[in-house]
Each structure stands twice: as C-alpha cells, then as structure tokens.
PDB file of N, CA and C in Angstrom:
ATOM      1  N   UNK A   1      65.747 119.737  93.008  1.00  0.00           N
ATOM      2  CA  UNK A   1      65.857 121.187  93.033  1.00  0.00           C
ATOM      3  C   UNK A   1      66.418 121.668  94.378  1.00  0.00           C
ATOM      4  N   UNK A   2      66.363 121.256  95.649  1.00  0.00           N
ATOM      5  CA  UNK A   2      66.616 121.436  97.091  1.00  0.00           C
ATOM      6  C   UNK A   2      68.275 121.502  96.770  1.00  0.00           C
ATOM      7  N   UNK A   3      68.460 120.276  96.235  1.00  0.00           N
ATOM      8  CA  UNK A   3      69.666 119.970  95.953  1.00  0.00           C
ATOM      9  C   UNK A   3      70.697 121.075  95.373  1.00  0.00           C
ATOM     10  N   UNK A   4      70.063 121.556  94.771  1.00  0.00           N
ATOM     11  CA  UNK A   4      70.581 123.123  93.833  1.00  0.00           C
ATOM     12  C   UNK A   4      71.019 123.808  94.515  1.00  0.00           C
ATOM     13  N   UNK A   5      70.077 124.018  95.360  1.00  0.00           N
ATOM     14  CA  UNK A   5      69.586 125.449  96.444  1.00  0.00           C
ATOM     15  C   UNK A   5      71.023 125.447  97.409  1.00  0.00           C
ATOM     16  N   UNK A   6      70.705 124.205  97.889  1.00  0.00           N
ATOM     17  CA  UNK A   6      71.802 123.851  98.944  1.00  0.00           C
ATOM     18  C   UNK A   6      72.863 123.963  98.457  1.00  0.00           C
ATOM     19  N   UNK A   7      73.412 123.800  97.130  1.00  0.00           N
ATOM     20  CA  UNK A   7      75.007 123.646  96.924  1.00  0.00           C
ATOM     21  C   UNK A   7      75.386 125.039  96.371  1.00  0.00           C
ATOM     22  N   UNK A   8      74.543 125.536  95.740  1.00  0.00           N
ATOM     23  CA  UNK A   8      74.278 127.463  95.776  1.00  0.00           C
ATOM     24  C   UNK A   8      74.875 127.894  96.779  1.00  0.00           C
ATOM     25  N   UNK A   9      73.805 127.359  98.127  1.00  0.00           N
ATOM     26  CA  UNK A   9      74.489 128.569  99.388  1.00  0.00           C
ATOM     27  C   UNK A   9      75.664 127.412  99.627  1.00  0.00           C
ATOM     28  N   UNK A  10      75.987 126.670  99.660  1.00  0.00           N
ATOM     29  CA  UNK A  10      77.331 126.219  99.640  1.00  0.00           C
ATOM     30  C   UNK A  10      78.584 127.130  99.039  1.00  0.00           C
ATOM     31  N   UNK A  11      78.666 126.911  97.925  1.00  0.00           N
ATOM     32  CA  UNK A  11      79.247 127.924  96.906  1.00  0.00           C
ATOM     33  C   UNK A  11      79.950 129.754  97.919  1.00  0.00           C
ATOM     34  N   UNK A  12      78.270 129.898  97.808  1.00  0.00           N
ATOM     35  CA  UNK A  12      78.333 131.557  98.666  1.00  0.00           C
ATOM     36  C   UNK A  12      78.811 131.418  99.612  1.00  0.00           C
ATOM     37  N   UNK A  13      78.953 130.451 100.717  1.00  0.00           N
ATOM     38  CA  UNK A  13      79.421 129.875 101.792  1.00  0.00           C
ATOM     39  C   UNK A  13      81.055 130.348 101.592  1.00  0.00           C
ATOM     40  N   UNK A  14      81.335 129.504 100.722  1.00  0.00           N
ATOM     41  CA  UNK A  14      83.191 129.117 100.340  1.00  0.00           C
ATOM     42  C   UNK A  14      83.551 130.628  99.456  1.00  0.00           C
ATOM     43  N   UNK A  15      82.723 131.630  98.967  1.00  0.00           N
ATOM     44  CA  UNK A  15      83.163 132.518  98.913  1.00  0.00           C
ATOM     45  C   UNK A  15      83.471 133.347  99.576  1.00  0.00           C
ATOM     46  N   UNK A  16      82.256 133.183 100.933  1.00  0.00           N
ATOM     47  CA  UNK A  16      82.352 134.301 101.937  1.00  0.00           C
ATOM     48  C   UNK A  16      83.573 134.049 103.033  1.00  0.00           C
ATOM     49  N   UNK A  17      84.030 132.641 102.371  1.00  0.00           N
ATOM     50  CA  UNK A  17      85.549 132.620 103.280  1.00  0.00           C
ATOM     51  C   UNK A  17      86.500 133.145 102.695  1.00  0.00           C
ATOM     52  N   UNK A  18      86.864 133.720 102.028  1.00  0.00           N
ATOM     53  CA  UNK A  18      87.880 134.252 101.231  1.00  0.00           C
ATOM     54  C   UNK A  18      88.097 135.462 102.041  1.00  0.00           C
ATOM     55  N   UNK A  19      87.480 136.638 101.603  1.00  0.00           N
ATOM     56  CA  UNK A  19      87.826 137.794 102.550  1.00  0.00           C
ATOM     57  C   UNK A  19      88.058 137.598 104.068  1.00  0.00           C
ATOM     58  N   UNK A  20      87.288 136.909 104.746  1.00  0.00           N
ATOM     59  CA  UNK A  20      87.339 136.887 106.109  1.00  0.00           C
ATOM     60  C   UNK A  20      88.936 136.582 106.553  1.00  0.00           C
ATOM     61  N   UNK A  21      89.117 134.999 105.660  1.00  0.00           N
ATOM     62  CA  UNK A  21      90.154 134.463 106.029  1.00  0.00           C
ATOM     63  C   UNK A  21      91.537 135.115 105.269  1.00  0.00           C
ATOM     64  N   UNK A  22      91.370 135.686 104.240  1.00  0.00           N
ATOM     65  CA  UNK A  22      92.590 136.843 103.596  1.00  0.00           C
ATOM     66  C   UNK A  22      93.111 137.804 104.655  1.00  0.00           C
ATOM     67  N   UNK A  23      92.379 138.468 105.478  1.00  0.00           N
ATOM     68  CA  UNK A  23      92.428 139.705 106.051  1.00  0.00           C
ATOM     69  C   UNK A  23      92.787 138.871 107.601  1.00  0.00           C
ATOM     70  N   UNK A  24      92.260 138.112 108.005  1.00  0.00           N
ATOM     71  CA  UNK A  24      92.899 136.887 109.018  1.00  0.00           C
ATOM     72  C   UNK A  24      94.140 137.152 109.244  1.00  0.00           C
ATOM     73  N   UNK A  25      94.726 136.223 108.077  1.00  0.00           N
ATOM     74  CA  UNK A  25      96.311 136.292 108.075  1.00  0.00           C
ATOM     75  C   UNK A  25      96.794 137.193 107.542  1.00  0.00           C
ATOM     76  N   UNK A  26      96.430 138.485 107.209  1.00  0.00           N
ATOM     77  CA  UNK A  26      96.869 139.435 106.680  1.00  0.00           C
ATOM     78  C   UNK A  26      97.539 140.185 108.354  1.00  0.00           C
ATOM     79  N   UNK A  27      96.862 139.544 109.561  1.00  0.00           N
ATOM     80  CA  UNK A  27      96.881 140.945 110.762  1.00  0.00           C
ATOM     81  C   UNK A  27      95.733 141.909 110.582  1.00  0.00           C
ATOM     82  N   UNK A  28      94.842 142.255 109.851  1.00  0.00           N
ATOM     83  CA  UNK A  28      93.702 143.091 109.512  1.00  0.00           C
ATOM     84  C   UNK A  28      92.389 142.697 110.388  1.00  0.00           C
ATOM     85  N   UNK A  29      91.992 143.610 110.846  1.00  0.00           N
ATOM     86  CA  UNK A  29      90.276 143.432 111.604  1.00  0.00           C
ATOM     87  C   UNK A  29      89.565 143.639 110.247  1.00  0.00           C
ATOM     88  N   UNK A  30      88.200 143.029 110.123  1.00  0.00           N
ATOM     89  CA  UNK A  30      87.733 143.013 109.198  1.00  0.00           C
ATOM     90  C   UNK A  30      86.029 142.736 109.660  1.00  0.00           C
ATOM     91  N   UNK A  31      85.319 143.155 109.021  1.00  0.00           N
ATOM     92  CA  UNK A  31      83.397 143.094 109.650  1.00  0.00           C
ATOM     93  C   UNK A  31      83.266 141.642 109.565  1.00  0.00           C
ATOM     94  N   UNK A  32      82.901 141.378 111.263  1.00  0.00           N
ATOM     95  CA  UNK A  32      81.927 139.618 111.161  1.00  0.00           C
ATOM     96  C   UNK A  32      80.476 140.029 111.391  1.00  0.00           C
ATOM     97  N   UNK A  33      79.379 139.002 111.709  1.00  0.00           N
ATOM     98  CA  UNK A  33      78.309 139.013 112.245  1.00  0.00           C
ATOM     99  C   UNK A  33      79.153 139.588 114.231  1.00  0.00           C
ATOM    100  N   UNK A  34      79.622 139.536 114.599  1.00  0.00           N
ATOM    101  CA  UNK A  34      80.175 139.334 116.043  1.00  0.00           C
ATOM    102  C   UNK A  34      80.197 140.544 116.065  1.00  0.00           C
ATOM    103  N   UNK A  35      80.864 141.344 114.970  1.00  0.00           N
ATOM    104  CA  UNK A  35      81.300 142.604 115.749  1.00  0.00           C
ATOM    105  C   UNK A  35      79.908 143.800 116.082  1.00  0.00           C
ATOM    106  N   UNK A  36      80.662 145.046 116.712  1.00  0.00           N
ATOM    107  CA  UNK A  36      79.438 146.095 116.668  1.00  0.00           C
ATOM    108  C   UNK A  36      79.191 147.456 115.951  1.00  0.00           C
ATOM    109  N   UNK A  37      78.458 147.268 115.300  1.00  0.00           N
ATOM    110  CA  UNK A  37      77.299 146.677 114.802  1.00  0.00           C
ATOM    111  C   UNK A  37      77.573 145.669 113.789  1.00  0.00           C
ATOM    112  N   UNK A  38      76.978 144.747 113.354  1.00  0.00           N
ATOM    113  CA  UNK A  38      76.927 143.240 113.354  1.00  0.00           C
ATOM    114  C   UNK A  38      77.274 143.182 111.837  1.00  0.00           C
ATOM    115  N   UNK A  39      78.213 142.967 111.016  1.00  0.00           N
ATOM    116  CA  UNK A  39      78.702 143.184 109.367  1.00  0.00           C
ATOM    117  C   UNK A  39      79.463 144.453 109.421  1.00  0.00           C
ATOM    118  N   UNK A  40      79.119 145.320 110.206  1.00  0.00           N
ATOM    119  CA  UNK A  40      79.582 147.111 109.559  1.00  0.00           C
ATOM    120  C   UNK A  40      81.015 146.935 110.778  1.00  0.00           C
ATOM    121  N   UNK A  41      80.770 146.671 112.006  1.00  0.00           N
ATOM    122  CA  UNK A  41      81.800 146.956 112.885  1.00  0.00           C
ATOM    123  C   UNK A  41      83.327 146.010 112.420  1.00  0.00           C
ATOM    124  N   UNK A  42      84.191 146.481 113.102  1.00  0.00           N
ATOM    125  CA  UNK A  42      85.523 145.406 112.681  1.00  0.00           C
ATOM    126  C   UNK A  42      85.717 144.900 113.718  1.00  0.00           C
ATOM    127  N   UNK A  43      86.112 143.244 113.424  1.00  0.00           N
ATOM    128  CA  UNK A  43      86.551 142.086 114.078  1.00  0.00           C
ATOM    129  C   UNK A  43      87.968 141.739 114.195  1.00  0.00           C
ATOM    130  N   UNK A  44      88.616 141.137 115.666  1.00  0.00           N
ATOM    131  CA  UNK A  44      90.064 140.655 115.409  1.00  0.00           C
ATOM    132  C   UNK A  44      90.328 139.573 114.255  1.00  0.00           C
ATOM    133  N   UNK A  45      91.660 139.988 113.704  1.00  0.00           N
ATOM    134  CA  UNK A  45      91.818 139.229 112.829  1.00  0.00           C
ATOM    135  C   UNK A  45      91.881 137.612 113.231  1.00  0.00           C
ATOM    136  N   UNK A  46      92.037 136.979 115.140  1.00  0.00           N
ATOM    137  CA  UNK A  46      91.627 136.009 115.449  1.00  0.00           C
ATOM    138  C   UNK A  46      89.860 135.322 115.446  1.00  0.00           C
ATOM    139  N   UNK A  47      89.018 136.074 115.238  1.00  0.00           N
ATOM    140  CA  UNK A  47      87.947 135.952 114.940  1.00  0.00           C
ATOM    141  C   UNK A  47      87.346 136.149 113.768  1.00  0.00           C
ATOM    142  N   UNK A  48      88.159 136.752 112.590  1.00  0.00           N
ATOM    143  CA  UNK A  48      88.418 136.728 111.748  1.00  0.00           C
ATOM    144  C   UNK A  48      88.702 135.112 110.831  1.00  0.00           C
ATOM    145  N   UNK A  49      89.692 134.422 111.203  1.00  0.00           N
ATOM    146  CA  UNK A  49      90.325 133.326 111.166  1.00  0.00           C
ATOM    147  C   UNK A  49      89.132 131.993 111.175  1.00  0.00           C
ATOM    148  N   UNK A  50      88.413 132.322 112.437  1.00  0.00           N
ATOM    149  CA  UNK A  50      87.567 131.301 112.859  1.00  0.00           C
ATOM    150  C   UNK A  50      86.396 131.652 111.995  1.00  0.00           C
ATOM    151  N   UNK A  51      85.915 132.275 111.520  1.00  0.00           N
ATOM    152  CA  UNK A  51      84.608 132.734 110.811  1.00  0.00           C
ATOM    153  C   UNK A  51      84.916 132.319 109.467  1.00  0.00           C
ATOM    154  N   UNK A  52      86.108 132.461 108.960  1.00  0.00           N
ATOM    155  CA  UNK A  52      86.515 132.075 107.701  1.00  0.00           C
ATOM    156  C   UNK A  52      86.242 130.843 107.728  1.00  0.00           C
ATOM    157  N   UNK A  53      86.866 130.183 108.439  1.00  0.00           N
ATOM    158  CA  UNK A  53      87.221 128.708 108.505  1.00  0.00           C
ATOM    159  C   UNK A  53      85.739 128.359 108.391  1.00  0.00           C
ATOM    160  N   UNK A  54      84.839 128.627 109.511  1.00  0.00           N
ATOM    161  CA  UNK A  54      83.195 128.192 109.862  1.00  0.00           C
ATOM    162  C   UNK A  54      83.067 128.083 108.529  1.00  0.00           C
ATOM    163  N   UNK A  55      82.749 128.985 107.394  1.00  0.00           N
ATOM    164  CA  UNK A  55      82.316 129.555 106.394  1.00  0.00           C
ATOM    165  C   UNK A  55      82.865 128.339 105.031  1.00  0.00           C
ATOM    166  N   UNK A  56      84.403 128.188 105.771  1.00  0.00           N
ATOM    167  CA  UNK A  56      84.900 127.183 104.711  1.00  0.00           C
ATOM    168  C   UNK A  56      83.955 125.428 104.877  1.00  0.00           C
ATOM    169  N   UNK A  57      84.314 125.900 106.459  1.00  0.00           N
ATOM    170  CA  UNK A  57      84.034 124.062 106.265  1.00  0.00           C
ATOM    171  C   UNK A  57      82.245 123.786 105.866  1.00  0.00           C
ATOM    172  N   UNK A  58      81.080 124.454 105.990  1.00  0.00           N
ATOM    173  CA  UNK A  58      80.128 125.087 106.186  1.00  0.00           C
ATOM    174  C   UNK A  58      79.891 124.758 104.341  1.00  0.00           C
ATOM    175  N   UNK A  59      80.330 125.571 104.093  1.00  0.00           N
ATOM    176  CA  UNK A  59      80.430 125.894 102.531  1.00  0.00           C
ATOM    177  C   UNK A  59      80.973 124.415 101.910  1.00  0.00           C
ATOM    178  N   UNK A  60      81.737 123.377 101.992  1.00  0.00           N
ATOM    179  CA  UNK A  60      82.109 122.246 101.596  1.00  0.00           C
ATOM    180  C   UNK A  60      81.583 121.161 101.619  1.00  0.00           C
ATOM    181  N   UNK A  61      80.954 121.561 103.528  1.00  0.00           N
ATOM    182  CA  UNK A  61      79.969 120.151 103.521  1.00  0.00           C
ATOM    183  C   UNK A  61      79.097 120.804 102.325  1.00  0.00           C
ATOM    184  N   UNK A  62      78.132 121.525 102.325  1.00  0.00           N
ATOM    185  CA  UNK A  62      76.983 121.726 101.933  1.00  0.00           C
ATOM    186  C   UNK A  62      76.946 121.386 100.414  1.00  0.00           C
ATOM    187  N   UNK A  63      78.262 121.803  99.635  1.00  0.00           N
ATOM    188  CA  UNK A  63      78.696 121.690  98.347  1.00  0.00           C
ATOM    189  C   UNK A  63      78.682 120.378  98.082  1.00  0.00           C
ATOM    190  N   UNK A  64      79.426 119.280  99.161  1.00  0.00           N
ATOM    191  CA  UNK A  64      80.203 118.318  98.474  1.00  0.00           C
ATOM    192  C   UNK A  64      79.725 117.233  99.312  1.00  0.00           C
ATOM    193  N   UNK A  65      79.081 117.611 100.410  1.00  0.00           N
ATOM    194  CA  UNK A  65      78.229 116.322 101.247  1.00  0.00           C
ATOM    195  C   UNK A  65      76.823 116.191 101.129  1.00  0.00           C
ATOM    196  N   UNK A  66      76.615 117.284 100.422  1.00  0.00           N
ATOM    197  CA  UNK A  66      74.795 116.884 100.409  1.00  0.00           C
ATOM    198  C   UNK A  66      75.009 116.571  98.658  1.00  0.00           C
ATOM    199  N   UNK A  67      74.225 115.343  98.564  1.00  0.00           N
ATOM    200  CA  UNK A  67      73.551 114.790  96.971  1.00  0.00           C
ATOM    201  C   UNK A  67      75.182 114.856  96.457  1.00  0.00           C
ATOM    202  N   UNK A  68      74.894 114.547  95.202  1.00  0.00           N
ATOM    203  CA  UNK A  68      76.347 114.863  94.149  1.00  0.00           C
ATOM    204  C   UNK A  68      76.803 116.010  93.677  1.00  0.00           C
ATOM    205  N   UNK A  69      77.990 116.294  93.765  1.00  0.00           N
ATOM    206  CA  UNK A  69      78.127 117.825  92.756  1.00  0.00           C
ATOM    207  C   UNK A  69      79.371 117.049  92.353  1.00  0.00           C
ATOM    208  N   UNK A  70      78.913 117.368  90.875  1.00  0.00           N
ATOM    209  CA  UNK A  70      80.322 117.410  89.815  1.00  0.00           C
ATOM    210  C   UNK A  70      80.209 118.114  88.793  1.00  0.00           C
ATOM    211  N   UNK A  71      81.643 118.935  88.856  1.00  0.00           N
ATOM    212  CA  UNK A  71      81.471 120.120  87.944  1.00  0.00           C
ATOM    213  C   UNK A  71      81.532 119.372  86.347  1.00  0.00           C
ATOM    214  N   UNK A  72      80.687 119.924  85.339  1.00  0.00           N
ATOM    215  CA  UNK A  72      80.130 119.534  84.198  1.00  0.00           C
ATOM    216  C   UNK A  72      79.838 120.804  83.653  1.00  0.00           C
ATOM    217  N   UNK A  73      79.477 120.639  81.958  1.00  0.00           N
ATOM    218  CA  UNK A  73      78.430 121.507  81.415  1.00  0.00           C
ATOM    219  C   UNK A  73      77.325 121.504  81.711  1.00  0.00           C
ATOM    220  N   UNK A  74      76.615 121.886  82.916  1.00  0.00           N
ATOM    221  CA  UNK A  74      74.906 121.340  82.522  1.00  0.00           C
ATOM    222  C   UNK A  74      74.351 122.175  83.464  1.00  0.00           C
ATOM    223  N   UNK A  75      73.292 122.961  83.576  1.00  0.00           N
ATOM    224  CA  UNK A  75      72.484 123.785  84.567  1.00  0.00           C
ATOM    225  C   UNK A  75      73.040 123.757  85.592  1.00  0.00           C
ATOM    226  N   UNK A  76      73.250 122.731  86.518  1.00  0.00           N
ATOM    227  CA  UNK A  76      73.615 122.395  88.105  1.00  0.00           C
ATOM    228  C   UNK A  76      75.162 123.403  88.183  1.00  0.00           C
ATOM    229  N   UNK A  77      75.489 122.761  87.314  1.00  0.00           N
ATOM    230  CA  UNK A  77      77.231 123.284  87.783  1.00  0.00           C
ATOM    231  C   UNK A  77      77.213 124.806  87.342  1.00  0.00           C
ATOM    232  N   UNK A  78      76.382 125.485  86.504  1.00  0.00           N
ATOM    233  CA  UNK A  78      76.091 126.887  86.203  1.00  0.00           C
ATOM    234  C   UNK A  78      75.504 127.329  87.140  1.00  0.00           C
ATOM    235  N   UNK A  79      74.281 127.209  87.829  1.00  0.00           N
ATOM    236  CA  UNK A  79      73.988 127.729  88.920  1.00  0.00           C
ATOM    237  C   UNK A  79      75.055 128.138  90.196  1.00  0.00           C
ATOM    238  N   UNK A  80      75.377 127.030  90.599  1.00  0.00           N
ATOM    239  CA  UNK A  80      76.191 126.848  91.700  1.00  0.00           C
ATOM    240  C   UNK A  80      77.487 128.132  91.120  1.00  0.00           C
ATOM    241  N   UNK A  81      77.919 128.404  89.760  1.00  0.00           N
ATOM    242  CA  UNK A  81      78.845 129.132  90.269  1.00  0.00           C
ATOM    243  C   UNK A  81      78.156 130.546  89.833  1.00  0.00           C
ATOM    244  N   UNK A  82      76.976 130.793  89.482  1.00  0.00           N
ATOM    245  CA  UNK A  82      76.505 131.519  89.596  1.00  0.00           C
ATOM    246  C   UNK A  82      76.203 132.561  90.806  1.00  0.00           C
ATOM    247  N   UNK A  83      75.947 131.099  92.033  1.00  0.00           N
ATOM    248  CA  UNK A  83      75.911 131.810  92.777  1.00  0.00           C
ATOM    249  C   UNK A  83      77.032 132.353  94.013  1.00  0.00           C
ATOM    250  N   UNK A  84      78.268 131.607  93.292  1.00  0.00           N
ATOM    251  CA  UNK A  84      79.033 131.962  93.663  1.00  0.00           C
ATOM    252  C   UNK A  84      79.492 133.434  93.669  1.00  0.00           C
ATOM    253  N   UNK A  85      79.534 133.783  92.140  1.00  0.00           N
ATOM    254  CA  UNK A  85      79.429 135.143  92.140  1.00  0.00           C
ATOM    255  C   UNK A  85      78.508 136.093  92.155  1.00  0.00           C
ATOM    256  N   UNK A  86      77.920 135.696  92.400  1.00  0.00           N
ATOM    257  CA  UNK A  86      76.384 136.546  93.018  1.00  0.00           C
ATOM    258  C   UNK A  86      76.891 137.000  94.528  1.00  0.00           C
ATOM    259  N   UNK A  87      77.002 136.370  95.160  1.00  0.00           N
ATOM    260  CA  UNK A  87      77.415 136.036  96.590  1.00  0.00           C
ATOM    261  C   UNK A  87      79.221 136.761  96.183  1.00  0.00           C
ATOM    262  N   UNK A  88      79.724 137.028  95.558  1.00  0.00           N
ATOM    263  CA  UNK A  88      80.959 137.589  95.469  1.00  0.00           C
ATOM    264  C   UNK A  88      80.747 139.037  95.523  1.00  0.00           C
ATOM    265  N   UNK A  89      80.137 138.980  94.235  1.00  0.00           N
ATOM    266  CA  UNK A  89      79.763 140.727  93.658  1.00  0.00           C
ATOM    267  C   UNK A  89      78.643 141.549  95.195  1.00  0.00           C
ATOM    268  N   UNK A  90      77.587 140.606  95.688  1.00  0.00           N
ATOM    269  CA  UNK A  90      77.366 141.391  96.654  1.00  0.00           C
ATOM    270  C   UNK A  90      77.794 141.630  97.933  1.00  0.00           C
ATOM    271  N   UNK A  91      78.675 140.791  98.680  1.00  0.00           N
ATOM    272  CA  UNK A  91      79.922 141.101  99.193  1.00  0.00           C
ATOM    273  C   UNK A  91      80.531 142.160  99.009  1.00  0.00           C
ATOM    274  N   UNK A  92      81.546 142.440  97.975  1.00  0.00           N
ATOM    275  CA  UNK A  92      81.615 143.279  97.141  1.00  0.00           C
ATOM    276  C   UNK A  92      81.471 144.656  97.273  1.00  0.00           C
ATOM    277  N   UNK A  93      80.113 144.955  97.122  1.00  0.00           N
ATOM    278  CA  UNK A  93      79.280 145.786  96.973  1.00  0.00           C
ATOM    279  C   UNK A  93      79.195 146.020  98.400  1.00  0.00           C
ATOM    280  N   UNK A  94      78.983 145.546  99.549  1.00  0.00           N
ATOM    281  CA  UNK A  94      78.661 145.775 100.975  1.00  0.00           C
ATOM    282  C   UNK A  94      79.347 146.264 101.675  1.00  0.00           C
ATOM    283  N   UNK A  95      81.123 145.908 101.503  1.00  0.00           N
ATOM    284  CA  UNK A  95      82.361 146.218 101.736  1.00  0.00           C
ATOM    285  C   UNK A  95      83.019 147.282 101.361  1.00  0.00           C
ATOM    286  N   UNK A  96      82.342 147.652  99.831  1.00  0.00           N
ATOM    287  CA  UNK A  96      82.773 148.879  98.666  1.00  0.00           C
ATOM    288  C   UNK A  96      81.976 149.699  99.688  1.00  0.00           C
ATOM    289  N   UNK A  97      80.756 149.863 100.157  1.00  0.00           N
ATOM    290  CA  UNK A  97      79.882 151.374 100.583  1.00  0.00           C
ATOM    291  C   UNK A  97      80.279 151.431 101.997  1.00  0.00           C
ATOM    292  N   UNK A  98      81.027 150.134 103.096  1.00  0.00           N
ATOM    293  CA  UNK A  98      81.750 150.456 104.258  1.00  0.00           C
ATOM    294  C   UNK A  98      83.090 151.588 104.277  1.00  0.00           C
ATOM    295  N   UNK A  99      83.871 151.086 103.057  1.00  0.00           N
ATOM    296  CA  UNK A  99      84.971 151.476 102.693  1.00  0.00           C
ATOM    297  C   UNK A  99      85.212 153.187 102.401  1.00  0.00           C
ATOM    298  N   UNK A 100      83.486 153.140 101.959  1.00  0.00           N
ATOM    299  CA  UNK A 100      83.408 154.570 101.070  1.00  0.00           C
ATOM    300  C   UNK A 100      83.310 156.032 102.375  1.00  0.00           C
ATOM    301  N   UNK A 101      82.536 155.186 103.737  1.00  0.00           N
ATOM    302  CA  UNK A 101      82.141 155.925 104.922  1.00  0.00           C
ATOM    303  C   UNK A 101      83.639 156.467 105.432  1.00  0.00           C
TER     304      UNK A 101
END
C-alpha cells in the first residue's frame, strides 16, 4: 500500500511539472513555493525552469524507482492516474482563483 501512496505523489509530482516548466520556456513568471508570497507571488521564468525540472525528476524517481509500476488494468495503475488528475484539477483550481484576482 506505501507503494501506492508513493507513486500517487509521484504522478502529482510529474504533473506539477507541466505548468511550471510550460510557462519556463514560454518567457512567463509564473507562482513557485520561492516567490512572495509563497504559490500566489510570480517567479522568473529561470526559476521557473528549475522547479519544473525538480518536480520532473522528483516525480519519476518516485513513480519509476520505488517498487514496480507498470501501467495495466488493475487498481495500482488507476490510482496513480487518479491522482494524477486530482493533483491536475487542483492545480487548476488554485491558478483559476489567482487568475480571477
């Protein structure tokens, strides 16, 4: 079950690199933990870059170096992208009510 858990926040991990690292190479500042205040403030898109990346490699080990993951029909591989988009949609959602200010 640990095993789950871990490749879950793996998953959320490799999602939460997507935006960071989109807006990266886009030239765009975009909210890290770094900036001020810490998610809400905007970050250089060079710190941007590096947070993505953290997030990627972070997100891969955890997925693909801890225990086995292979995508299948079976609970394990449903979870994991479950929580992928769990971890998408509330993203999402965090970015949507920054956007809205």
């Amino acid at each position: 079950m640990l095993i789950v858990l871990v490749h879950m926040l793996g998953a959320a991990m490799l999602v939460n690199s997507v935006p960071h690292s989109v807006n990266a190479v886009s030239g765009r500042p975009f909210p890290t933990p770094f900036a001020d205040p810490p998610g809400v403030g905007l970050s250089p898109p060079s710190v941007n870059v590096l947070w993505g990346g953290a997030n990627f490699i972070l997100g891969a080990l955890l997925l693909f170096g801890v225990g086995e993951f292979h995508v299948g029909f079976d609970v394990h591989t449903a979870l994991v992208f479950a929580a992928g988009l769990l971890a998408a949609y509330g993203i999402a959602r965090h970015f949507e009510r920054l956007a809205a200010r």
